[in-house]
Protein backbone atom coordinates (compact mmCIF):
# COMPACT_ATOMS: atom_id res chain seq x y z
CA UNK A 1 83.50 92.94 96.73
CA UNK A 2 83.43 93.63 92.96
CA UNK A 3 86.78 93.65 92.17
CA UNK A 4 86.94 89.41 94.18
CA UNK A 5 83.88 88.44 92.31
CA UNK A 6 85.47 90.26 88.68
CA UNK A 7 88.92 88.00 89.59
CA UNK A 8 86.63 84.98 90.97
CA UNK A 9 85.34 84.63 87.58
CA UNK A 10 88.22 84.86 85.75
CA UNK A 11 89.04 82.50 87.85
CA UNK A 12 86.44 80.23 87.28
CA UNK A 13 87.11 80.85 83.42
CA UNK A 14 90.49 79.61 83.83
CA UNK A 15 89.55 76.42 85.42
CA UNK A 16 87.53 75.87 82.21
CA UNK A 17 89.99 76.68 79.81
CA UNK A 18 92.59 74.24 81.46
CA UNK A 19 89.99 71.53 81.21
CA UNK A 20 89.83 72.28 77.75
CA UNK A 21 93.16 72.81 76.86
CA UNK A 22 94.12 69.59 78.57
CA UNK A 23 97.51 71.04 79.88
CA UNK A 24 99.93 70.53 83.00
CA UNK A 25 99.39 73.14 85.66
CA UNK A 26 102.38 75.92 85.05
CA UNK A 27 104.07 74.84 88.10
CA UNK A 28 104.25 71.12 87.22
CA UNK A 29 106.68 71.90 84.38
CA UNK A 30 109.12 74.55 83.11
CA UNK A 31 107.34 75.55 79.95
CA UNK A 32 110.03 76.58 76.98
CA UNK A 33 109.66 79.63 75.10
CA UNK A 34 106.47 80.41 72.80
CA UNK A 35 105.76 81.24 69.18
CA UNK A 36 105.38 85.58 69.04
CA UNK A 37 102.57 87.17 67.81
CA UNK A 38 104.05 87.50 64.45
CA UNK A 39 104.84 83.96 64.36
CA UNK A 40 101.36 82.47 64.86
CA UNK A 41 99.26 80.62 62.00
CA UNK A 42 96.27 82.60 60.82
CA UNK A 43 93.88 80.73 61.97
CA UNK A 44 94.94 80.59 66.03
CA UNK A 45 95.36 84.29 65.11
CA UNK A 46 91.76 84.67 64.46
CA UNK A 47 90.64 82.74 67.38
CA UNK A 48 93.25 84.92 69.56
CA UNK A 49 92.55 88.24 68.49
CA UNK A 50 91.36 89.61 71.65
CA UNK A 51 95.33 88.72 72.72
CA UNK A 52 96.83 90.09 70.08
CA UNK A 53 98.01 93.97 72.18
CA UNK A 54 99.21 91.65 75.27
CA UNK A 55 100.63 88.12 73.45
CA UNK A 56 104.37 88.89 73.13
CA UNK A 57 103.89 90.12 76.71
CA UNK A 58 102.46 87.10 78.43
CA UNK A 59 104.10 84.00 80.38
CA UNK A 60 105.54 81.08 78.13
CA UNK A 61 102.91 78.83 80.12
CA UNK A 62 99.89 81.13 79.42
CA UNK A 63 100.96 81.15 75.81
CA UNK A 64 101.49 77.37 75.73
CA UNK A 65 97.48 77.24 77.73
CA UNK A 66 95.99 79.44 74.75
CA UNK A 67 97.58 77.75 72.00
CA UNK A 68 96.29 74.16 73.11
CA UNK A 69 92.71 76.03 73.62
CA UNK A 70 92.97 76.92 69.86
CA UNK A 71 93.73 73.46 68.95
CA UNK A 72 90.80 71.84 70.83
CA UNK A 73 88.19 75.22 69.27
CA UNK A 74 87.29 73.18 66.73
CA UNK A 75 85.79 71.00 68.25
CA UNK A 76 83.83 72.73 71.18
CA UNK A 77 79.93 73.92 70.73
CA UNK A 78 78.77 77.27 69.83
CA UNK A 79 78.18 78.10 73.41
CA UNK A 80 81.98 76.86 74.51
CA UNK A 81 83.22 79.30 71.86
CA UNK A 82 81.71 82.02 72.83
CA UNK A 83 82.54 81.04 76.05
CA UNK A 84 86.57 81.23 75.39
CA UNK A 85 86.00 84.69 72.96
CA UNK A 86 85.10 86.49 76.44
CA UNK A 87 86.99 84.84 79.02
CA UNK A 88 90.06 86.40 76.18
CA UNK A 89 88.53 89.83 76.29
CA UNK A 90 87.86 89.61 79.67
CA UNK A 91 90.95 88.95 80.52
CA UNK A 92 92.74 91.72 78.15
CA UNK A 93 90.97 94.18 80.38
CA UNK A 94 92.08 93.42 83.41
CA UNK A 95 95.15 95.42 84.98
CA UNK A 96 98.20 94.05 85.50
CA UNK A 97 97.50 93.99 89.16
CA UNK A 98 94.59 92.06 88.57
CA UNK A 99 96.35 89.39 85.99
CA UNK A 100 99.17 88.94 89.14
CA UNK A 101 96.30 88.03 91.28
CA UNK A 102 94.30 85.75 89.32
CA UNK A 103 97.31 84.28 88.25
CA UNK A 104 98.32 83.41 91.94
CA UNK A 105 94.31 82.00 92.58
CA UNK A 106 94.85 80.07 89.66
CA UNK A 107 98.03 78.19 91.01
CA UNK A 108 95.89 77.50 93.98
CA UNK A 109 92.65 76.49 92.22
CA UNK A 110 94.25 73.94 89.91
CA UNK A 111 94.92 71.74 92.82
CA UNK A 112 91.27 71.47 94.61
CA UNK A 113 89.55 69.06 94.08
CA UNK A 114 86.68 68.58 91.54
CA UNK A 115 83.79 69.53 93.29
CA UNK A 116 85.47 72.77 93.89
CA UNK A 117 86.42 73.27 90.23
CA UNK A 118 82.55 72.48 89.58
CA UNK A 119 81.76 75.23 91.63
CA UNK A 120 83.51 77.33 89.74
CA UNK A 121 82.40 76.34 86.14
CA UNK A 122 78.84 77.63 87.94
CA UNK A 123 79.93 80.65 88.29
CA UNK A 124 81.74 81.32 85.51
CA UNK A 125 79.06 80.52 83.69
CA UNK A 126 76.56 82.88 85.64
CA UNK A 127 78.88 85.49 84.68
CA UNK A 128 79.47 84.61 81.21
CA UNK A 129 75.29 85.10 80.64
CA UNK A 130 75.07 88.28 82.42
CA UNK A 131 74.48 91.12 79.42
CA UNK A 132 76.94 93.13 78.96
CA UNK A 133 76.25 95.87 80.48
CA UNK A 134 76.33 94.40 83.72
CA UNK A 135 79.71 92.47 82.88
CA UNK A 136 81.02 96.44 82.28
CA UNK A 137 79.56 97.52 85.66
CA UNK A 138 81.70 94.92 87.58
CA UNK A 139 84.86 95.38 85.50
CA UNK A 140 84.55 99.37 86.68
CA UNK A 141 83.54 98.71 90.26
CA UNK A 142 86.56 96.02 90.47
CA UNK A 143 89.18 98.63 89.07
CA UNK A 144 87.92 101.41 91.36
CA UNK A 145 89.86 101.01 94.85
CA UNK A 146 88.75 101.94 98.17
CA UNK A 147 91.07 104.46 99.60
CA UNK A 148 91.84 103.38 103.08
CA UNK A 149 90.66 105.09 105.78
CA UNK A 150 93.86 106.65 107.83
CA UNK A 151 94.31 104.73 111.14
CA UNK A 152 92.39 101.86 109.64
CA UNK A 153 95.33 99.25 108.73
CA UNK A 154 97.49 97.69 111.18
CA UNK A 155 100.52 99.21 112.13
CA UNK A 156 99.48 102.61 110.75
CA UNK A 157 99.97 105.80 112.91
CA UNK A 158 97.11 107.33 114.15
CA UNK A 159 97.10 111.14 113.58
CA UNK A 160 97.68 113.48 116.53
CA UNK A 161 94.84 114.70 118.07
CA UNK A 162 93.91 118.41 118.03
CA UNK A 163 92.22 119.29 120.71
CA UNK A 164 93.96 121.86 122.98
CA UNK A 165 96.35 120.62 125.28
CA UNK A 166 95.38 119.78 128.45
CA UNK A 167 97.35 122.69 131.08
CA UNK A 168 100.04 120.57 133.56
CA UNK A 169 99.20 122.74 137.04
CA UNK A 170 102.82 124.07 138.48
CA UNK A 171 104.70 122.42 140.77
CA UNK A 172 103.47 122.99 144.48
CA UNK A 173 105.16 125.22 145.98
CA UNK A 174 106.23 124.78 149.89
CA UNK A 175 104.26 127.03 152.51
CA UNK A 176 105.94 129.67 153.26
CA UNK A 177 107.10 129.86 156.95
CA UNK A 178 105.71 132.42 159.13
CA UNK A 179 107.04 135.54 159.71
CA UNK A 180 109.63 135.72 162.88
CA UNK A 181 108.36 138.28 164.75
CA UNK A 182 110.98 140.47 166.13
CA UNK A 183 111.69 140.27 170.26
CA UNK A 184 110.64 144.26 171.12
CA UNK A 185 113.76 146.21 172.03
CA UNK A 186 114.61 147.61 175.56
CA UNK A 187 113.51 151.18 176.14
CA UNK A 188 116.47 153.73 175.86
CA UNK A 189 118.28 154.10 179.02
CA UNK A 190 118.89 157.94 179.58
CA UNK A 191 122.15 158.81 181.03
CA UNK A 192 122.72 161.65 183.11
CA UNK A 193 125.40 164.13 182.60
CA UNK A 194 128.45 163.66 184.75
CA UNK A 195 128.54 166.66 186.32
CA UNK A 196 131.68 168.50 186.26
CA UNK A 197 132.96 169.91 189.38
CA UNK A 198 134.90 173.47 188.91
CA UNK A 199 138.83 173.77 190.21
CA UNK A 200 138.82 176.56 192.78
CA UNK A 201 140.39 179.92 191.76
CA UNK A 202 143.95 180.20 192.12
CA UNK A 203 144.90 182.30 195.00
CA UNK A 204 147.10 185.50 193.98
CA UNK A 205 150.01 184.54 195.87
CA UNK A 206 150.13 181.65 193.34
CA UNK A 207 149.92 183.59 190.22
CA UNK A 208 151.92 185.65 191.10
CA UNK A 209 154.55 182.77 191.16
């Protein structure tokens, strides 16, 4: 929530500063290369000093947008001044990430229509009175990020459980057939001796032959 209302009033700031600067939105033109840091008058160095670390850095079109601010300071109040010297601090601060996207809601808030663009001048001018203290307090609430929480985006994997798995019972197992019970066998049959009958003696009258 901090971090949209820290880029929604840069935002807002920006929507200002093109009013003031009086310039074609960046994607209505292709904007030719810029003076460098080095190259810059005194005086539009004086009013840009808070973008003197990131000048040589910036777009050609965001150069081109800060150099017709500087020729229009002049001639704004007190309070529009002071206005621009923090909307360049502010926006010095921010992190590249955070330039990229107010950039992008830029390109898209230069083409709504005015009551819109009034609705941001409100708030950038809420912000702009807030002490600073509580300008500092946004700015560090806006650069902290929120870890995600894992399972919590779409398409992410949600982590394996680990509870004990669950025991698969064994296959069932057919029931056994009963026992074949054997057919009892036939009692022994007892078998007599054959008896053995005995050759009579041999006469002597045949032995002796």
């Amino acid at each position: 929530m901090a971090k949209k209302l820290c880029v929604a009033v840069i935002l807002a700031g920006f929507v200002v500063l093109t009013a003031w600067a009086d310039v074609p939105s960046p994607t209505a033109i292709v904007t030719p290369p810029q003076p460098q840091w080095t190259e810059l008058p005194v005086a539009q160095k004086v009013i840009l000093a808070p973008l003197s670390d990131n000048w040589d850095a910036m777009e050609y079109s965001q150069q081109k947008k800060w150099l017709g601010i500087t020729r229009r300071f002049a001639t704004m109040t007190p309070e529009e001044q002071r206005r621009v010297q923090v909307q360049m601090q502010d926006w010095a601060k921010l992190t590249p990430e955070q330039r990229s996207l107010a950039r992008a809601r830029f390109m898209t808030a230069n083409q709504l229509p005015a009551e819109k663009k009034q609705e941001l001048r409100q708030k950038w001018e809420e912000y702009s009175s807030l002490p600073e203290e509580e300008k500092e307090r946004l700015k560090q609430q806006a650069a902290s990020k929120s870890v995600p929480k894992p399972g919590s985006l779409p398409g992410s994997a949600t982590p394996a459980s680990t509870a004990a798995p669950t025991p698969v019972a064994p296959p069932a197992v057919g029931t056994p057939s009963p026992p074949v019970e054997a057919s009892p066998l036939p009692p022994p049959v007892t078998v007599a001796p054959t008896p053995t009958t005995a050759a009579p003696p041999a006469s002597e009258a045949e032995v002796r032959r």
